[in-house]
C-alpha atoms as a PDB file:
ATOM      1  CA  UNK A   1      61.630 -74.186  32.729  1.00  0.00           C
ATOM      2  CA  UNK A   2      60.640 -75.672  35.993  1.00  0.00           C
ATOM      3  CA  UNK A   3      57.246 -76.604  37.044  1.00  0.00           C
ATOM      4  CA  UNK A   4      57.056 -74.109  39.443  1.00  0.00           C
ATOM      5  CA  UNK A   5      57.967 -71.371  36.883  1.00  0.00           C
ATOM      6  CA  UNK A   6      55.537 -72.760  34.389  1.00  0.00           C
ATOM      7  CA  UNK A   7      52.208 -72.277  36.401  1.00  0.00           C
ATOM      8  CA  UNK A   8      52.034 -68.961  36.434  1.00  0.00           C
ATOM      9  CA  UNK A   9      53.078 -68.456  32.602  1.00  0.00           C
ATOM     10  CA  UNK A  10      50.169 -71.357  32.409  1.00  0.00           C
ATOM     11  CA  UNK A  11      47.824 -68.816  34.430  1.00  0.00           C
ATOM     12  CA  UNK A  12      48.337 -65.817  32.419  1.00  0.00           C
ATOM     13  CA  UNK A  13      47.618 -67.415  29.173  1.00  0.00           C
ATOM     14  CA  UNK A  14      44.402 -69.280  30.378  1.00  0.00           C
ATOM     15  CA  UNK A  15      43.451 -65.939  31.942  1.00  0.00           C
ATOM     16  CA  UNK A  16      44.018 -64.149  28.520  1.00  0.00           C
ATOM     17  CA  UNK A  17      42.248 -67.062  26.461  1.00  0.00           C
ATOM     18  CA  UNK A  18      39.992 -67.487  28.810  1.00  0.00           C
ATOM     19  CA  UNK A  19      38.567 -63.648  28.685  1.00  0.00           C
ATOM     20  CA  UNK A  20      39.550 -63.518  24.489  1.00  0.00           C
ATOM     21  CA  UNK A  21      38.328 -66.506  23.108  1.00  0.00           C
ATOM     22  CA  UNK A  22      34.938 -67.276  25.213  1.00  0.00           C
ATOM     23  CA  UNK A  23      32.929 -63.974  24.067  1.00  0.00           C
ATOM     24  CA  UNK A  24      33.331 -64.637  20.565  1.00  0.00           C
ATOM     25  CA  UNK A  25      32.053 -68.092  21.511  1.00  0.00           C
ATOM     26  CA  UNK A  26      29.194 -66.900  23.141  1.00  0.00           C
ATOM     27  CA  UNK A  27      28.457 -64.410  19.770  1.00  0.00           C
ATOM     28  CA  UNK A  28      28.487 -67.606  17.425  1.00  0.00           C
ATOM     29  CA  UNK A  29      26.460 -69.894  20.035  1.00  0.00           C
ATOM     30  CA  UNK A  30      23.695 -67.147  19.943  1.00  0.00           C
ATOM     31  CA  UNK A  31      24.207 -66.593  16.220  1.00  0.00           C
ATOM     32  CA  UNK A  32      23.377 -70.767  15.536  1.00  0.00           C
ATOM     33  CA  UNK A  33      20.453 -70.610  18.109  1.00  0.00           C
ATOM     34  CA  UNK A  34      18.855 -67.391  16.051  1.00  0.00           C
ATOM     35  CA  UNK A  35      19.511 -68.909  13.033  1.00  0.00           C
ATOM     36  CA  UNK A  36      18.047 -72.492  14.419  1.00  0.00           C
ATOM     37  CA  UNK A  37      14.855 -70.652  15.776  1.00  0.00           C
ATOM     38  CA  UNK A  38      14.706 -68.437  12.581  1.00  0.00           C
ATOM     39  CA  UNK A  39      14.847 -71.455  10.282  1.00  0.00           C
ATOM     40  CA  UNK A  40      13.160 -73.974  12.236  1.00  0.00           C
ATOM     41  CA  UNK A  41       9.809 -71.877  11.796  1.00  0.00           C
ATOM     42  CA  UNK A  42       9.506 -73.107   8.619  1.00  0.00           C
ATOM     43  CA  UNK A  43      11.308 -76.867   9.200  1.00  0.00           C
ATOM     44  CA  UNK A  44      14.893 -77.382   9.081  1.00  0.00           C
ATOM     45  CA  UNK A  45      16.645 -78.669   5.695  1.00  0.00           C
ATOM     46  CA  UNK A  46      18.423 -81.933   6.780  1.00  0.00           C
ATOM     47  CA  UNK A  47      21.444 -80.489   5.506  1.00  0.00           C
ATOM     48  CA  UNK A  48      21.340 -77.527   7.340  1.00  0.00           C
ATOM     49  CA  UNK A  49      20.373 -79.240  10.621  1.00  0.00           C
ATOM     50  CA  UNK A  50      23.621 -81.183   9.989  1.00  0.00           C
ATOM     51  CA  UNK A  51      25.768 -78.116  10.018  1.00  0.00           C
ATOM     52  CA  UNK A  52      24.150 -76.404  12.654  1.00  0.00           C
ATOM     53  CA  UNK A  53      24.812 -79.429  15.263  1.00  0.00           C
ATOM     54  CA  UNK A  54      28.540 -79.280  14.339  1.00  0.00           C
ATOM     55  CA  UNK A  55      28.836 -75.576  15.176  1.00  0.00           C
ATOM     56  CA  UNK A  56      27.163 -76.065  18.799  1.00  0.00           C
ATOM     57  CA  UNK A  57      29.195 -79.074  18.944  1.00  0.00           C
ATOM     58  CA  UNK A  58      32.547 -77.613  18.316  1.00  0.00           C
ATOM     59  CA  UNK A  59      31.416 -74.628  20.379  1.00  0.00           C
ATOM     60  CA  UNK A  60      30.935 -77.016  23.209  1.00  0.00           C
ATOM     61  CA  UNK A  61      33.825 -78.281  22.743  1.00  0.00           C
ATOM     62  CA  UNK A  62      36.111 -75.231  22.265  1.00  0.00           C
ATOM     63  CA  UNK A  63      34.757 -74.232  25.752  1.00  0.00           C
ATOM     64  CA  UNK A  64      35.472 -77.361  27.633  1.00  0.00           C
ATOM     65  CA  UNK A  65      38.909 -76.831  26.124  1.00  0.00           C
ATOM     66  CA  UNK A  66      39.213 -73.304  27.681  1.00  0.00           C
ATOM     67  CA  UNK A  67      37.381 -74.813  31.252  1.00  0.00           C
ATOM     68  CA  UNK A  68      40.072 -77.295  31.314  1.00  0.00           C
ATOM     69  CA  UNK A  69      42.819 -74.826  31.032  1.00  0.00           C
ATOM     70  CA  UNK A  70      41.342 -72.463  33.471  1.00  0.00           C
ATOM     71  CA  UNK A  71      40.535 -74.882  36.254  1.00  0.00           C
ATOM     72  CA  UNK A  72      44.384 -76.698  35.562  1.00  0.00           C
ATOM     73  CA  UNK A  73      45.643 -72.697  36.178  1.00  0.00           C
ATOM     74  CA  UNK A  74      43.807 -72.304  39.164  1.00  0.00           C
ATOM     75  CA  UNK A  75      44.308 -73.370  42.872  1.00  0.00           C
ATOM     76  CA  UNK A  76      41.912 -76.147  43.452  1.00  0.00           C
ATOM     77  CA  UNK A  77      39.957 -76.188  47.000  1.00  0.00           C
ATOM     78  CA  UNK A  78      38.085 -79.690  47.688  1.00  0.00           C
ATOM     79  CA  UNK A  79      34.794 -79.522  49.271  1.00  0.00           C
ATOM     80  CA  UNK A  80      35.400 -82.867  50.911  1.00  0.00           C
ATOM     81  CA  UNK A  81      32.442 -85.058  52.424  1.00  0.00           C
ATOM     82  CA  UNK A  82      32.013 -88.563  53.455  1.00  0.00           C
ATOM     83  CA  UNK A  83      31.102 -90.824  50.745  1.00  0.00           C
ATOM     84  CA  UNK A  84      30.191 -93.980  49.655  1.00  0.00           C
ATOM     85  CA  UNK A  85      32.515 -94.739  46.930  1.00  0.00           C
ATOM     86  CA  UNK A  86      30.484 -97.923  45.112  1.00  0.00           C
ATOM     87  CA  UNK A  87      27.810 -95.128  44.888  1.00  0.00           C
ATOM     88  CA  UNK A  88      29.696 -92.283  43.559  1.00  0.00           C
ATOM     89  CA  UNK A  89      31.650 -94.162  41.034  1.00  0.00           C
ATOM     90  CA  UNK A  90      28.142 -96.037  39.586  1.00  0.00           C
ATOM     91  CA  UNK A  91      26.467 -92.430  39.606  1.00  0.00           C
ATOM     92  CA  UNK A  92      29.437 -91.310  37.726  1.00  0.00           C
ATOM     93  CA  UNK A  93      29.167 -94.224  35.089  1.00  0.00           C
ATOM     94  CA  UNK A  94      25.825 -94.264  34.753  1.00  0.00           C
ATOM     95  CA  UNK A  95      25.823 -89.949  33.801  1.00  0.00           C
ATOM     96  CA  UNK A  96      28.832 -90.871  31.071  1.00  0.00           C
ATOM     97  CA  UNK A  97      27.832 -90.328  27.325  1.00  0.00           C
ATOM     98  CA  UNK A  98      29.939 -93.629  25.727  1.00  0.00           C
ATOM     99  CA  UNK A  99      29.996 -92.860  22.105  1.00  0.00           C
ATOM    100  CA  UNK A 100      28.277 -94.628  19.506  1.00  0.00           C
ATOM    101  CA  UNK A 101      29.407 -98.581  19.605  1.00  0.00           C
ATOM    102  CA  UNK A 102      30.800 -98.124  22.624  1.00  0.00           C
ATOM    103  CA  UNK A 103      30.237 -99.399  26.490  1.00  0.00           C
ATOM    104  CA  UNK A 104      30.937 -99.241  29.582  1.00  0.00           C
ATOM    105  CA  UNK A 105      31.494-102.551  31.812  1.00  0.00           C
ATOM    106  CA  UNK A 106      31.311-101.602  35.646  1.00  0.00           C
ATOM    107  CA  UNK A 107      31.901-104.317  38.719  1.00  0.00           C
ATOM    108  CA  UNK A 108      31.356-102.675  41.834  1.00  0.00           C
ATOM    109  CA  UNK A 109      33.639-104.040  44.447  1.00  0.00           C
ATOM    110  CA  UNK A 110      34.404-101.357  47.513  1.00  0.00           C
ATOM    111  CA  UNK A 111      31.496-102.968  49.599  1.00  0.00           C
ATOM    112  CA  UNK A 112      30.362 -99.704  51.362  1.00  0.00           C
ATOM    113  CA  UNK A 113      34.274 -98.173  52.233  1.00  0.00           C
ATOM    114  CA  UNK A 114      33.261 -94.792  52.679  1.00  0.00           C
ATOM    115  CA  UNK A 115      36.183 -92.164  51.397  1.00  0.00           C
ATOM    116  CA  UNK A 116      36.718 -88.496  52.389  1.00  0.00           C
ATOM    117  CA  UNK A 117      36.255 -86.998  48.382  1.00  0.00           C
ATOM    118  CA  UNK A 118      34.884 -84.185  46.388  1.00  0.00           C
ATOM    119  CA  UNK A 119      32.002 -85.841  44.902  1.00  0.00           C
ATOM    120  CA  UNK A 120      32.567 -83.166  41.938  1.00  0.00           C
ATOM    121  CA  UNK A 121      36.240 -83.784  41.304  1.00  0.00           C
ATOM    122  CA  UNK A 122      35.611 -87.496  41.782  1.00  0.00           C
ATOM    123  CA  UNK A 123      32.952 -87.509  39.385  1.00  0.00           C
ATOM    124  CA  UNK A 124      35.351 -85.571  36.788  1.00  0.00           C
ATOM    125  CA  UNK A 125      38.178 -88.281  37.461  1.00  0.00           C
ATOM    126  CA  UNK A 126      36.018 -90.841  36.462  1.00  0.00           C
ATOM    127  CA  UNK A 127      34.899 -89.066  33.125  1.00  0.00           C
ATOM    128  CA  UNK A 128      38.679 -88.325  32.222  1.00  0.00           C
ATOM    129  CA  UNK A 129      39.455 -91.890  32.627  1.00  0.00           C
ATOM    130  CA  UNK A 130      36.694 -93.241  30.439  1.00  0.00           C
ATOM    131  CA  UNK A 131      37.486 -90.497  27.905  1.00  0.00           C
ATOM    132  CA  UNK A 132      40.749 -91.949  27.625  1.00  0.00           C
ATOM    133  CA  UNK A 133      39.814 -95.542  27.670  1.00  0.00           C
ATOM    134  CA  UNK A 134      37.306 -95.070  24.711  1.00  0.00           C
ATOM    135  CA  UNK A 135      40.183 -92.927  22.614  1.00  0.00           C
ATOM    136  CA  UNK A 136      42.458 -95.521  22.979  1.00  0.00           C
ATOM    137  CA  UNK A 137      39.800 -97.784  21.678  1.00  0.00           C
ATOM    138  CA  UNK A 138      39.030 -95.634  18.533  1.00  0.00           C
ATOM    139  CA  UNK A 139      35.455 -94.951  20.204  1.00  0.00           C
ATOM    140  CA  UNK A 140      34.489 -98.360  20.236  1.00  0.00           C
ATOM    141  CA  UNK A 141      34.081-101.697  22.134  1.00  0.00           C
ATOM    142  CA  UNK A 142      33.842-102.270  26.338  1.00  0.00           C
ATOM    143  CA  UNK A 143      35.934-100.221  28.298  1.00  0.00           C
ATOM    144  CA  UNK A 144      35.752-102.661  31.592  1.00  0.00           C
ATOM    145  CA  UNK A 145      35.803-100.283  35.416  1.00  0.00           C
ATOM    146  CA  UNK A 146      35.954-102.042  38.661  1.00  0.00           C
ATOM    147  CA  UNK A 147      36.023-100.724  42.084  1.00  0.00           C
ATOM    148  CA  UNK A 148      38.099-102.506  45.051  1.00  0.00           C
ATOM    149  CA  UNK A 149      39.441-102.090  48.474  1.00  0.00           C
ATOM    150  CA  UNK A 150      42.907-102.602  50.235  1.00  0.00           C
ATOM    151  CA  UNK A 151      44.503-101.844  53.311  1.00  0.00           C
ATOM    152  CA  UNK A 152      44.913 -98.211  52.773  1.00  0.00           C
ATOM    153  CA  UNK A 153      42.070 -97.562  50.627  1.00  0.00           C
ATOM    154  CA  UNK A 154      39.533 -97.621  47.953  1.00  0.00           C
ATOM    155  CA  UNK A 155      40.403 -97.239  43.920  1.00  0.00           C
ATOM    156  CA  UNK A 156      38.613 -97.550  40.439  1.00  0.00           C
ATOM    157  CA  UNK A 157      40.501 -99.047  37.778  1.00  0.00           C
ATOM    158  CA  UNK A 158      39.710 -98.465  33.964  1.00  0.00           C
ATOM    159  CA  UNK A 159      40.954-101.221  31.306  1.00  0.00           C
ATOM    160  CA  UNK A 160      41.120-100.199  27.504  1.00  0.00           C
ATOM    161  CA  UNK A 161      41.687-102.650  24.593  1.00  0.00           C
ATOM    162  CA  UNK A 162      43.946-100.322  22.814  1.00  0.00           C
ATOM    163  CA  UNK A 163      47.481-100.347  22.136  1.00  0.00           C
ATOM    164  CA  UNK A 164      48.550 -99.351  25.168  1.00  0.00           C
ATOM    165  CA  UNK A 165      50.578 -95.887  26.198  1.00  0.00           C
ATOM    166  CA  UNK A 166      53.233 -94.486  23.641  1.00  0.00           C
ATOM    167  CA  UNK A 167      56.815 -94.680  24.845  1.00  0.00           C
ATOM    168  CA  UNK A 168      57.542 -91.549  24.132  1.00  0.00           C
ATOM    169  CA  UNK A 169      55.252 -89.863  26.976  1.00  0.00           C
ATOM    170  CA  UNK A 170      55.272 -92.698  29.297  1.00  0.00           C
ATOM    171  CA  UNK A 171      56.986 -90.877  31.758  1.00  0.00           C
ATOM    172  CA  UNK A 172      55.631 -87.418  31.208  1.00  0.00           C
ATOM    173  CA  UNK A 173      52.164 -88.949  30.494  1.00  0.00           C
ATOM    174  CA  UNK A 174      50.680 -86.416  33.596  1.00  0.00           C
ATOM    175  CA  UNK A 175      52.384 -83.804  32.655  1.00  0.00           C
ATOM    176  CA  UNK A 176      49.868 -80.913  31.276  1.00  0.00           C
ATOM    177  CA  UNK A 177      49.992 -81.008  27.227  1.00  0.00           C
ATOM    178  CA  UNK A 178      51.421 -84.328  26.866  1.00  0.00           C
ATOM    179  CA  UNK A 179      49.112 -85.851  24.232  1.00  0.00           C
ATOM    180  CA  UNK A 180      49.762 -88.007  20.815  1.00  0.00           C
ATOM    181  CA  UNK A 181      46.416 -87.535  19.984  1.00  0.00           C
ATOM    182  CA  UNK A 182      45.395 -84.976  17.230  1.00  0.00           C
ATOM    183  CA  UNK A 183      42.681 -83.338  18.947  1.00  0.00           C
ATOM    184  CA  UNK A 184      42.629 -82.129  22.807  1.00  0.00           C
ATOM    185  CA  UNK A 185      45.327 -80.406  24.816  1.00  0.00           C
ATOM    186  CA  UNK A 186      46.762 -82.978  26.999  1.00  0.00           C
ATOM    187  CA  UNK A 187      45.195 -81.959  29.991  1.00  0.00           C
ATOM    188  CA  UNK A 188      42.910 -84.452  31.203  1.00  0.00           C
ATOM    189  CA  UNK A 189      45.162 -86.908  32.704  1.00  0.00           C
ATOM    190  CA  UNK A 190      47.090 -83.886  34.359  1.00  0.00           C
ATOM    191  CA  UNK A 191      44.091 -82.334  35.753  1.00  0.00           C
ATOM    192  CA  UNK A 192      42.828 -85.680  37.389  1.00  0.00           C
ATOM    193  CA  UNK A 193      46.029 -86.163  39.299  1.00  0.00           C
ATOM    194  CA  UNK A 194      45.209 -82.461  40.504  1.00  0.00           C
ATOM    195  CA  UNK A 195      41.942 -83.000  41.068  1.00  0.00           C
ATOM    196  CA  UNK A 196      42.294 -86.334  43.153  1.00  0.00           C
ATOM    197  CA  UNK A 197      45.790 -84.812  45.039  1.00  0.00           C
ATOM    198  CA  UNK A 198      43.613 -82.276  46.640  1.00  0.00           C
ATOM    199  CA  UNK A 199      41.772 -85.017  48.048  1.00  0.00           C
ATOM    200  CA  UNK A 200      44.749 -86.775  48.762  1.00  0.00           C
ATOM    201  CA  UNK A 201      44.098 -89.633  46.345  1.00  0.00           C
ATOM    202  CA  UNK A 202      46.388 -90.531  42.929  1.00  0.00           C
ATOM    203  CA  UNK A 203      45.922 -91.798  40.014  1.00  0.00           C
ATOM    204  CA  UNK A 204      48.829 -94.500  38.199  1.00  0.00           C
ATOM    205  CA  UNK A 205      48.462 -96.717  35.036  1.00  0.00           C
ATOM    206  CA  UNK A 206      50.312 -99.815  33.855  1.00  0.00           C
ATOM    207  CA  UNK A 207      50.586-100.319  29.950  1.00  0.00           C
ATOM    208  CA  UNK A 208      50.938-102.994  27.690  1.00  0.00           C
ATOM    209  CA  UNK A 209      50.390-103.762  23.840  1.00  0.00           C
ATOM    210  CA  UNK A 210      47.103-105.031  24.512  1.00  0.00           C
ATOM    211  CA  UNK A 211      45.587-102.140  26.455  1.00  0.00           C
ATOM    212  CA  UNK A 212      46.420-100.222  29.554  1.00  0.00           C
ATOM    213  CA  UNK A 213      44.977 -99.698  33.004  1.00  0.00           C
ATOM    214  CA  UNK A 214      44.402 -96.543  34.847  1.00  0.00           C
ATOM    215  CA  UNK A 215      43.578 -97.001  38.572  1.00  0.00           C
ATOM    216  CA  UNK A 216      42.188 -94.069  40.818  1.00  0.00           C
ATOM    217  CA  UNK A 217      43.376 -94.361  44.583  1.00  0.00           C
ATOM    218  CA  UNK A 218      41.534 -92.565  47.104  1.00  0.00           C
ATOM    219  CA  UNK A 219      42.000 -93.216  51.093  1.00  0.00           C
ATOM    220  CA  UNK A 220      39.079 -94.523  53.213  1.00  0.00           C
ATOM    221  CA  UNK A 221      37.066 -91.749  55.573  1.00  0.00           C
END
């Protein structure tokens, strides 16, 4: 099945897990916060608090699954602006939960180049990117991001310590629902690419058995 014919089977089925899966969602989210509230009047058990943070978490998660797969199915319009990409990219960084043990390393290098971007989408890029970095990593250690300037443009490369990009899905690795991870769709790499081509930036990686490198190109304003 070509790309072409797969988008709109890819529609209908966000569409349909979209509208099916997110209301029962929303009845279990409001189930743990009366039960929270209900429970908390008198002081949590330890225990219990445990439990209850793992259901909001999963919920949160569940539904950033079901975002990704609904904003991958949908046409993407850019609300483009002049920016300063040193600023955007450190804002970005500096919103990013690392997980426990983990950092982020950021050299700031584009001098001022302005670039025509959706601050939104480029802030999303950036997330995806460290996401990745830190999996690769196990959730630990420096992920190191620096931001540069050629001829053409501006870009934002992300360095992992990991062991660098499976064979197997090197060359469908932006593909949507190319993963070898256990958890997650596959879609975050797929919907940066989308993300930035609306902008007319692109995203690349080179891989290695001591970590890989993803870079983010975007043209100057």
């Amino acid at each position: 099945m070509s790309d072409s014919d797969q988008l709109p089977l890819i529609r209908r089925i966000a569409s349909v897990v979209g509208h099916e899966l997110r209301n029962p969602l929303a009845v279990i989210n409001n189930s743990a916060y009366f039960v929270r509230a209900k429970l908390g009047q008198t002081g949590l058990d330890p225990k219990v608090e445990k439990h209850l943070k793992i259901i909001e978490s999963e919920i949160a998660r569940a539904d950033g699954l079901i975002g990704d797969m609904l904003t991958y199915s949908r046409a993407y319009e850019p609300q483009l602006e002049n920016k300063d990409f040193d600023e955007e990219v450190k804002a970005a960084v500096a919103a990013y939960a690392a997980p426990v043990g983990g950092k982020v390393e950021l050299k700031l290098g584009a001098k001022g180049a302005s670039v025509r971007a959706d601050a939104k989408a480029l802030a999303l890029s950036v997330k995806r990117l460290l996401d990745n970095a830190f999996s690769a990593q196990e959730d630990k250690g420096t992920v190191k991001a620096a931001t540069g300037t050629d001829k053409s443009g501006v870009f934002l490369t992300v360095t992992d310590s990991g062991t660098g990009v499976d064979a197997k899905v090197k060359d469908s690795l932006f593909e949507p629902f190319v993963t070898t991870k256990p958890r997650g769709l596959g879609l975050g790499l797929s919907l940066t690419r989308k993300l930035l081509g609306a902008a007319g930036g692109e995203v690349s990686f080179q891989s290695g058995p001591k970590g890989s490198t993803f870079k983010i190109f975007l043209p100057k304003a």
